[in-house]
Protein backbone atom coordinates (compact mmCIF):
# COMPACT_ATOMS: atom_id res chain seq x y z
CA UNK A 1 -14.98 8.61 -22.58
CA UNK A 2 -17.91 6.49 -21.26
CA UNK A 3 -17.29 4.12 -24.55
CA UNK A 4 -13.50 3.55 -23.24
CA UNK A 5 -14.41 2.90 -19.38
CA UNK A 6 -17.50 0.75 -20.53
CA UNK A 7 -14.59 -1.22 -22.79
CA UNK A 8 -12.00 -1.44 -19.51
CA UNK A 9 -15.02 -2.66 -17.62
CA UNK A 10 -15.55 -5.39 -19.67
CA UNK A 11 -12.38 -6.42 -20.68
CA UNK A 12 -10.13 -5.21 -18.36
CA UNK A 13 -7.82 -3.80 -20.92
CA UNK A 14 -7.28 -0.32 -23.07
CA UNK A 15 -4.17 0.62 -24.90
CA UNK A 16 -1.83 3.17 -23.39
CA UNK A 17 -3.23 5.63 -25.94
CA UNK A 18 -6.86 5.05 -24.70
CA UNK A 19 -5.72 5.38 -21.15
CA UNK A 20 -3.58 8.27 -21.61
CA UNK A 21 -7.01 9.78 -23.48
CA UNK A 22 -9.34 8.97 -20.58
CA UNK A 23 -6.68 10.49 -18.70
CA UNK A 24 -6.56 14.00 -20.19
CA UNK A 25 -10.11 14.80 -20.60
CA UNK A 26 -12.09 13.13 -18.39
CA UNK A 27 -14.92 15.33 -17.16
CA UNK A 28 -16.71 15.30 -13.52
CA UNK A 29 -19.66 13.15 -14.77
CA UNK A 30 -17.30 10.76 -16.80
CA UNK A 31 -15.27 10.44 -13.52
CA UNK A 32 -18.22 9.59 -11.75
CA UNK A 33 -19.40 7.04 -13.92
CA UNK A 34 -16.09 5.37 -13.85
CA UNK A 35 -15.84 5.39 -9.96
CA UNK A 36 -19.58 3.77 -10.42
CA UNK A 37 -17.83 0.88 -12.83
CA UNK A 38 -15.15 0.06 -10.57
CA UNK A 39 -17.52 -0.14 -7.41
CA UNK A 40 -19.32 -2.86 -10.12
CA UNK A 41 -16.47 -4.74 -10.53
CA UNK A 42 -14.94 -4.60 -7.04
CA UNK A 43 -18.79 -6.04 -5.96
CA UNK A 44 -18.51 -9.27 -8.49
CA UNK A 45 -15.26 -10.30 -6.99
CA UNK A 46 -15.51 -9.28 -3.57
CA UNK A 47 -19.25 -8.15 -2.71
CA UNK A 48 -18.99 -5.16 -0.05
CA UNK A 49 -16.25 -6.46 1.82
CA UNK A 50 -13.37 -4.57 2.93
CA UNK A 51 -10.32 -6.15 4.49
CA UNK A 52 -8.68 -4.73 7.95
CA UNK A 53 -5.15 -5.12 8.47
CA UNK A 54 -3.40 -4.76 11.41
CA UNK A 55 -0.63 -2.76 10.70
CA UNK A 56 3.02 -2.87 12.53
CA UNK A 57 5.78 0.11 11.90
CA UNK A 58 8.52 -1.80 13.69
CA UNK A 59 11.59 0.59 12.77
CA UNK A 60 11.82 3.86 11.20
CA UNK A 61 16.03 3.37 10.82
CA UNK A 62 16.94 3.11 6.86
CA UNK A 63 19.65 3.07 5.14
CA UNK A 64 18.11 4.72 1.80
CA UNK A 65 17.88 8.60 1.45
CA UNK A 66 14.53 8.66 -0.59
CA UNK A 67 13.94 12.41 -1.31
CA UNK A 68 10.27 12.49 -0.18
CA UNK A 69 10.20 10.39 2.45
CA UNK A 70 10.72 11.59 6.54
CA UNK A 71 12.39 8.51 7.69
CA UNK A 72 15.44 9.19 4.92
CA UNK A 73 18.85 8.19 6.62
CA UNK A 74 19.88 11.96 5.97
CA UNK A 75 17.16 13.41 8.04
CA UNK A 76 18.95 14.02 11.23
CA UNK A 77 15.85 15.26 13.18
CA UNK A 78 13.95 11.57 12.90
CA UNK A 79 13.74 10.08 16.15
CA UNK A 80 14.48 6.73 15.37
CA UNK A 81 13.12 3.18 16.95
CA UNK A 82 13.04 -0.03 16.83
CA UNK A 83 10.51 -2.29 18.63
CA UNK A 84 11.93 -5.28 19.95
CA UNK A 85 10.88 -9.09 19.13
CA UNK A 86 8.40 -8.88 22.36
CA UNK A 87 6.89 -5.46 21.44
CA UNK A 88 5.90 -6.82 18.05
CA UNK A 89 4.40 -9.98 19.62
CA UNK A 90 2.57 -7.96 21.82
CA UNK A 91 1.25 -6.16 18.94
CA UNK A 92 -0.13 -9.04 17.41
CA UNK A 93 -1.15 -10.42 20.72
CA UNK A 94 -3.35 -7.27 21.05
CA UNK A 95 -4.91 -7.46 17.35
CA UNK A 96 -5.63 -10.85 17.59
CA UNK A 97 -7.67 -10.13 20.43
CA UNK A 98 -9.38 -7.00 18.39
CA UNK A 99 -9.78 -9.81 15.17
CA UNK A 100 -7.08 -9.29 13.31
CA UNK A 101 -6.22 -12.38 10.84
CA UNK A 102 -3.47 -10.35 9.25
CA UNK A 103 -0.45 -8.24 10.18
CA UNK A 104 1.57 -5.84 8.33
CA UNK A 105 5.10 -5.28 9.45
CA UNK A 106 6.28 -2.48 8.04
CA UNK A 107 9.95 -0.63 8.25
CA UNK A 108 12.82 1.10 6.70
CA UNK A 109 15.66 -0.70 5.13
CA UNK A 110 17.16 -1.19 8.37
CA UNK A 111 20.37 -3.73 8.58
CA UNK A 112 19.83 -4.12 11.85
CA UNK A 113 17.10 -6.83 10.85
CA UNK A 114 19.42 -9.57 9.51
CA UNK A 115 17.37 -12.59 7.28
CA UNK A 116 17.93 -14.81 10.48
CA UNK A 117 16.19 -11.77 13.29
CA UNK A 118 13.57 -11.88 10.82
CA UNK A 119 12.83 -15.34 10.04
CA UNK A 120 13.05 -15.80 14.23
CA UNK A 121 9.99 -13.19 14.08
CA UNK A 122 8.17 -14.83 11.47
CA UNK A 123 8.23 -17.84 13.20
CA UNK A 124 7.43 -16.33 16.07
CA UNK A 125 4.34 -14.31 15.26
CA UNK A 126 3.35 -17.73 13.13
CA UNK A 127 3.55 -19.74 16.33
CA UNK A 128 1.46 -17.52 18.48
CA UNK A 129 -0.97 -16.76 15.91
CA UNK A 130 -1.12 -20.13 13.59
CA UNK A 131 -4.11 -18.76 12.21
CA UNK A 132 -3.15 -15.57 10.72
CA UNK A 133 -1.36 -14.38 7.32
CA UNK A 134 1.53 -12.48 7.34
CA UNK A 135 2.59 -9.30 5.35
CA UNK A 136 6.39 -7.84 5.35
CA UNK A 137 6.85 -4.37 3.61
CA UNK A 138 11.15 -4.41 4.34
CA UNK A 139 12.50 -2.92 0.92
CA UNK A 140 14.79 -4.70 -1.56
CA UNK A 141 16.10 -8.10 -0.70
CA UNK A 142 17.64 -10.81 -2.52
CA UNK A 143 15.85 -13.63 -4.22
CA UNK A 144 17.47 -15.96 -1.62
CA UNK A 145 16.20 -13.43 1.55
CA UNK A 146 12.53 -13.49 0.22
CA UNK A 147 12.59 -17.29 -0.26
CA UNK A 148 14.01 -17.37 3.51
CA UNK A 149 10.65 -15.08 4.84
CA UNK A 150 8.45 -17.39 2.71
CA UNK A 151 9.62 -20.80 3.99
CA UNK A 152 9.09 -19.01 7.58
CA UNK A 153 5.68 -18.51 7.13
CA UNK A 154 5.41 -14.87 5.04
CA UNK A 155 2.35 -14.73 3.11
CA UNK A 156 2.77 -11.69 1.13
CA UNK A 157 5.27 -9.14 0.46
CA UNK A 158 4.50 -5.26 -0.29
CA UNK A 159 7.45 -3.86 -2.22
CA UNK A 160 6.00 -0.21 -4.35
CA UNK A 161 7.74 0.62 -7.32
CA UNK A 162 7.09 3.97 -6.59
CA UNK A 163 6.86 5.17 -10.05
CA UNK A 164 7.66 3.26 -13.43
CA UNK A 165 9.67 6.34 -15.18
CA UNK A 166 12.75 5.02 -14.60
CA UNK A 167 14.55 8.94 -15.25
CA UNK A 168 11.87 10.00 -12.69
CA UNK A 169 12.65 6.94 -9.71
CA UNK A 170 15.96 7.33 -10.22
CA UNK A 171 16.29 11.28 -9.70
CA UNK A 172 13.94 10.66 -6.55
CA UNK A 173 15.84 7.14 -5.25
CA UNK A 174 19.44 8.49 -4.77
CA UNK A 175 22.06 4.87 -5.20
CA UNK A 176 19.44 2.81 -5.98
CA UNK A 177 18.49 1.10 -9.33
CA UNK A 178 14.91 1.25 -11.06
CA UNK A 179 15.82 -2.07 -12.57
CA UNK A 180 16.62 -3.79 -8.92
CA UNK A 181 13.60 -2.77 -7.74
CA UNK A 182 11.99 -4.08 -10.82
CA UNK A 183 13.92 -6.92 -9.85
CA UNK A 184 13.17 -7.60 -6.55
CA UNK A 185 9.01 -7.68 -7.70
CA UNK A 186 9.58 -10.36 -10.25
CA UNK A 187 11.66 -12.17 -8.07
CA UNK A 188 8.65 -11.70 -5.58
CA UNK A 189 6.24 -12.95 -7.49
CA UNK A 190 8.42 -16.06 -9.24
CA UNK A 191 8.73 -17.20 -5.71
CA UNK A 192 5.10 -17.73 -4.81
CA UNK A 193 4.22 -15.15 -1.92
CA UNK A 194 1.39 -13.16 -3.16
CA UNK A 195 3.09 -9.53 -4.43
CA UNK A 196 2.15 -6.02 -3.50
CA UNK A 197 3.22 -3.29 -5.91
CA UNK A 198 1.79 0.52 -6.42
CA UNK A 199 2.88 4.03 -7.06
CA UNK A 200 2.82 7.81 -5.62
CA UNK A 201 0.45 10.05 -6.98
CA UNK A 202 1.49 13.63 -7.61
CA UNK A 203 5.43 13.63 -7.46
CA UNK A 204 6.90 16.46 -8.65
CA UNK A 205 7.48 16.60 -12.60
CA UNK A 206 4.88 13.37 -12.82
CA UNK A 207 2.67 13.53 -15.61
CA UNK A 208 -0.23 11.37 -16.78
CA UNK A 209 1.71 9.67 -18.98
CA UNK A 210 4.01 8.34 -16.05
CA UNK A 211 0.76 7.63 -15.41
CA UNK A 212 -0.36 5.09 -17.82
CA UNK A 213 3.12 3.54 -17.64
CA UNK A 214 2.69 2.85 -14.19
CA UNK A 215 -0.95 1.21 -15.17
CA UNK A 216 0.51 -0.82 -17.81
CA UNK A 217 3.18 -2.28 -15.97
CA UNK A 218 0.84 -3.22 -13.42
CA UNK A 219 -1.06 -5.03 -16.00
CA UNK A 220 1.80 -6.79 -17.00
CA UNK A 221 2.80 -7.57 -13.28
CA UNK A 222 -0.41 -8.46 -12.35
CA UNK A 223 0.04 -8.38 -8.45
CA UNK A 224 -2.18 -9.88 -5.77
CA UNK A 225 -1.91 -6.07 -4.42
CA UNK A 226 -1.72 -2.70 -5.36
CA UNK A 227 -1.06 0.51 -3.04
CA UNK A 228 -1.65 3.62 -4.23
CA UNK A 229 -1.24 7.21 -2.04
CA UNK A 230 -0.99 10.80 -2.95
CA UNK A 231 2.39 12.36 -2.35
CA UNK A 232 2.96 14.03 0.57
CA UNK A 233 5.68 16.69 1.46
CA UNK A 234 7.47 15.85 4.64
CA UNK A 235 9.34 19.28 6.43
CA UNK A 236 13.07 17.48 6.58
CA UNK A 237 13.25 16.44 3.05
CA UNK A 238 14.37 17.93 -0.17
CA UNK A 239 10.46 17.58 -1.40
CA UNK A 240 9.52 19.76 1.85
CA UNK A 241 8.00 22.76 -0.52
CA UNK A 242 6.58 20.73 -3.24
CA UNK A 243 2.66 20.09 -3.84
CA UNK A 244 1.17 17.58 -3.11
CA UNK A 245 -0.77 14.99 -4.97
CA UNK A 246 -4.42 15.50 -4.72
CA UNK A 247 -6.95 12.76 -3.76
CA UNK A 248 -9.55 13.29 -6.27
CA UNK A 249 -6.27 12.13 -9.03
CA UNK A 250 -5.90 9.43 -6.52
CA UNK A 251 -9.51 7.98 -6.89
CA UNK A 252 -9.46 8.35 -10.22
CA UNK A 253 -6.42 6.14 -10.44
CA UNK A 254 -7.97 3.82 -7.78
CA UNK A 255 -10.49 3.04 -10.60
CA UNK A 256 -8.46 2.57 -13.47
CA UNK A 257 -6.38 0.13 -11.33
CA UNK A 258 -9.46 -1.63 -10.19
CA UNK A 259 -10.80 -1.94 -13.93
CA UNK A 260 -7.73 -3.51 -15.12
CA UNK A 261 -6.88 -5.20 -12.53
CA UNK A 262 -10.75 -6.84 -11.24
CA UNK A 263 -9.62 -8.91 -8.72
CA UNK A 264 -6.67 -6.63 -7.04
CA UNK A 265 -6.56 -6.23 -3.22
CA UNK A 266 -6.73 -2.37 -3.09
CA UNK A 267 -6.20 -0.41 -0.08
CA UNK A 268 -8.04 3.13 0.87
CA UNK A 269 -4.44 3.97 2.41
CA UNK A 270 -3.73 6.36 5.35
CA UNK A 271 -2.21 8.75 3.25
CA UNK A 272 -5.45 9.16 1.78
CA UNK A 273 -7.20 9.83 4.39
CA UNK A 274 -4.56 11.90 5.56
CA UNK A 275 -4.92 14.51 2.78
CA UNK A 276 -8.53 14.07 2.54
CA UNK A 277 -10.94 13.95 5.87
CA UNK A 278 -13.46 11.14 4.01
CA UNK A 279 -10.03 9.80 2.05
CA UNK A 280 -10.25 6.42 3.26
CA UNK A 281 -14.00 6.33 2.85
CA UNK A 282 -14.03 8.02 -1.34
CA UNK A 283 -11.04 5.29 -1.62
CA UNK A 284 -13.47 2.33 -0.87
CA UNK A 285 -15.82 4.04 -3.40
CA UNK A 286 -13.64 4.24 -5.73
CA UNK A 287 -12.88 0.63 -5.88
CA UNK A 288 -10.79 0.00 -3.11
CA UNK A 289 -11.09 -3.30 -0.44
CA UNK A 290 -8.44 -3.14 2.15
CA UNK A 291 -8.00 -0.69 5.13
CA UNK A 292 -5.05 -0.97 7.63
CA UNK A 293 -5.59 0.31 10.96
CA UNK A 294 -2.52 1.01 12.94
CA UNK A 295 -1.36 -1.32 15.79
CA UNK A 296 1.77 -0.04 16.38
CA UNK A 297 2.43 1.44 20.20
CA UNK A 298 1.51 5.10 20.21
CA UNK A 299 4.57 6.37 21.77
CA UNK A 300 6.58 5.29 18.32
CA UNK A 301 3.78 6.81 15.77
CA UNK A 302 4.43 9.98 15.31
CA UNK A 303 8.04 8.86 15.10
CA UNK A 304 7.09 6.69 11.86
CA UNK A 305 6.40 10.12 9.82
CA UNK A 306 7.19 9.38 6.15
CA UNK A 307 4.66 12.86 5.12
CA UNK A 308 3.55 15.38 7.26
CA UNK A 309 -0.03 15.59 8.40
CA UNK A 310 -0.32 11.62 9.12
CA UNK A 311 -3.85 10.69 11.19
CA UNK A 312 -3.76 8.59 13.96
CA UNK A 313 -0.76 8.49 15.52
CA UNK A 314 -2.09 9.14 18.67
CA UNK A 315 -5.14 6.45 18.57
CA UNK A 316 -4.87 3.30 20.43
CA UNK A 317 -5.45 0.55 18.33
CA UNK A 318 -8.99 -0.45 19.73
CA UNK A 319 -10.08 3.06 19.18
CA UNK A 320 -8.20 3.08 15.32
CA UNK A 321 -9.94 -0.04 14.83
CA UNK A 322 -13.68 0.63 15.78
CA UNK A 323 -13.15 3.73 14.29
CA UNK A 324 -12.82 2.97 11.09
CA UNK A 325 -15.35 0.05 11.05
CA UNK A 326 -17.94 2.95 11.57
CA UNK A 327 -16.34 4.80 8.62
CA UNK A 328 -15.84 1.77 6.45
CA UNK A 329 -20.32 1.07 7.49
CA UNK A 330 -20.98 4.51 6.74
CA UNK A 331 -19.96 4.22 3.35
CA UNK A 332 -22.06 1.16 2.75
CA UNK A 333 -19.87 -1.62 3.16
CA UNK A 334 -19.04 -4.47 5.60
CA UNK A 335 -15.75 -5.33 7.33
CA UNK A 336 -14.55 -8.50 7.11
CA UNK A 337 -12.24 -9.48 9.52
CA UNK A 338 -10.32 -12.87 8.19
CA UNK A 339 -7.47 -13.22 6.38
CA UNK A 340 -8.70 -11.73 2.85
CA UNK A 341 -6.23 -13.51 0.56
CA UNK A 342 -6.47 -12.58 -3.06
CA UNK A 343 -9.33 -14.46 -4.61
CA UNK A 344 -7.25 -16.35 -6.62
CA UNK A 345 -5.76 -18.06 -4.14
CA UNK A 346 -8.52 -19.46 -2.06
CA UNK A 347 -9.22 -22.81 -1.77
């Protein structure tokens, strides 16, 4: 096993054999050897820095009936929100004052945010805050809708594939297509805004050879980002009595995903630290870089409740944010507060 990490290490490749083998019989010492690897590699690229995000949940409507997810348009006991145009500037407002050089606006697959509402926000948020990159996370658009948010000023674009099985993302996506979303990520990337891709850990019926695929289309991808979480049951979906993913198969996949892909912007998500009290901090030592403290309003958080069990909904964002700058030290790394673009794409 240590032959096979040492091998991804260095060349930031194994075959899907290999990584279906490291996979299956791993032991505790072998997965602590590869965490140690991927901390290695995550160092040459990106020293101890981790990233903070200011993240946005500006509307929990959707029009897509995911079967794990809380904010499904079936789930008739969501209490559903939108912030308007001047709540999200205030938002940003607020983190830019806290030191936040990038925002994440996040939300369902809601109509009610036509190309042209969001292109005014872009430009809007760009504007205010000339200084600061951009992330939307908004579902599957056209080609023509994604060049539209990039010529307003969107930096990046998170868009998870969820799972590469396509028998598996369809049974769990009901009316959608594996192959748009597939789609939608190449299309992503072709433009020029940096991509975010990723996968659930722990679905039901997921094996590690889901597993792998998901790794080796990654590789193939090769996105600027990569989010990775545990799945979580949420109480008014289908998935409400299924297990959940566990972290410790999380960090292991954290790893792999830092090995083969050395340069990836990897978040310790909330998820993560949702299912795990140190989540977010065994995340960053595992290989991850990027944390995204919440800067939504607090009345609307626990409203934005796509698993159970979700931390901070109640925090206000200066707390969230010094909070987890203590956690992110107490691990042994630094917090850098700028933009944190993919390496590649400094100047």
């Amino acid at each position: 096993m240590r032959k096979l990490i040492d091998q991804l290490a260095r060349t930031s490749f194994l075959t899907s054999v290999e990584l279906l083998d490291l996979l299956d019989h791993m032991n505790e010492a072998d997965i602590k050897y590869l965490h140690e690897r991927a901390i290695a590699v995550k160092k040459d690229h990106y020293g101890d820095t981790v990233y903070m995000r200011g993240l946005i949940e500006f509307t929990n409507y959707c029009t897509n009936d995911c079967l794990y997810c809380g904010i499904r348009k079936s789930n008739r006991n969501a209490e559903r929100y939108r912030l308007t145009k001047e709540q999200i500037l205030e938002c940003c407002e607020m983190g830019n004052t806290l030191g936040y050089r990038t925002f994440v606006l996040q939300g369902g697959d809601d109509p009610y945010y036509t190309d042209e509402r969001i292109v005014d926000l872009i430009t809007a948020i760009k504007t205010a805050n000339p200084d600061c990159a951009i992330t939307l996370s908004i579902g599957e658009k056209s080609y023509e809708s994604y060049k539209k948010y990039q010529d307003a000023g969107v930096d990046r674009y998170l868009l998870r594939h969820e799972t590469n099985s396509r028998q598996l993302y369809e049974s769990l996506h009901p009316d959608m297509s594996y192959d748009n979303r597939i789609r939608c990520l190449t299309d992503i990337k072709e433009i020029g805004l940096q991509v975010g891709a990723g996968f659930m850990v722990g679905l039901p019926g997921q094996t590690n050879t889901d597993f792998v695929n998901d790794l080796m289309f990654l590789k193939d991808l090769n996105p600027h980002m990569v989010g990775i979480g545990p799945f979580m049951p949420q109480k008014n979906t289908p998935l409400k009595d299924a297990e959940s993913g566990t972290a410790a198969k999380t960090y292991v996949l954290l790893s792999l995903v830092r090995l083969l892909l050395p340069k990836v912007l990897l978040p310790a998500t909330t998820a993560l630290g949702s299912i795990d009290p140190k989540g977010r901090e065994n995340g960053l030592k595992s290989g991850a870089n990027v944390v995204m403290p919440n800067l939504s309003p607090t009345n609307v958080r626990d409203k934005y409740l796509l698993y159970d069990g979700k931390i901070c909904t109640g925090d206000e964002a200066a707390h969230c944010r010094g909070c987890i700058e203590k956690r992110i030290n107490s691990a042994g790394f630094v917090v850098d507060m700028g933009r944190g673009d993919h390496v590649s794409y400094k100047e």
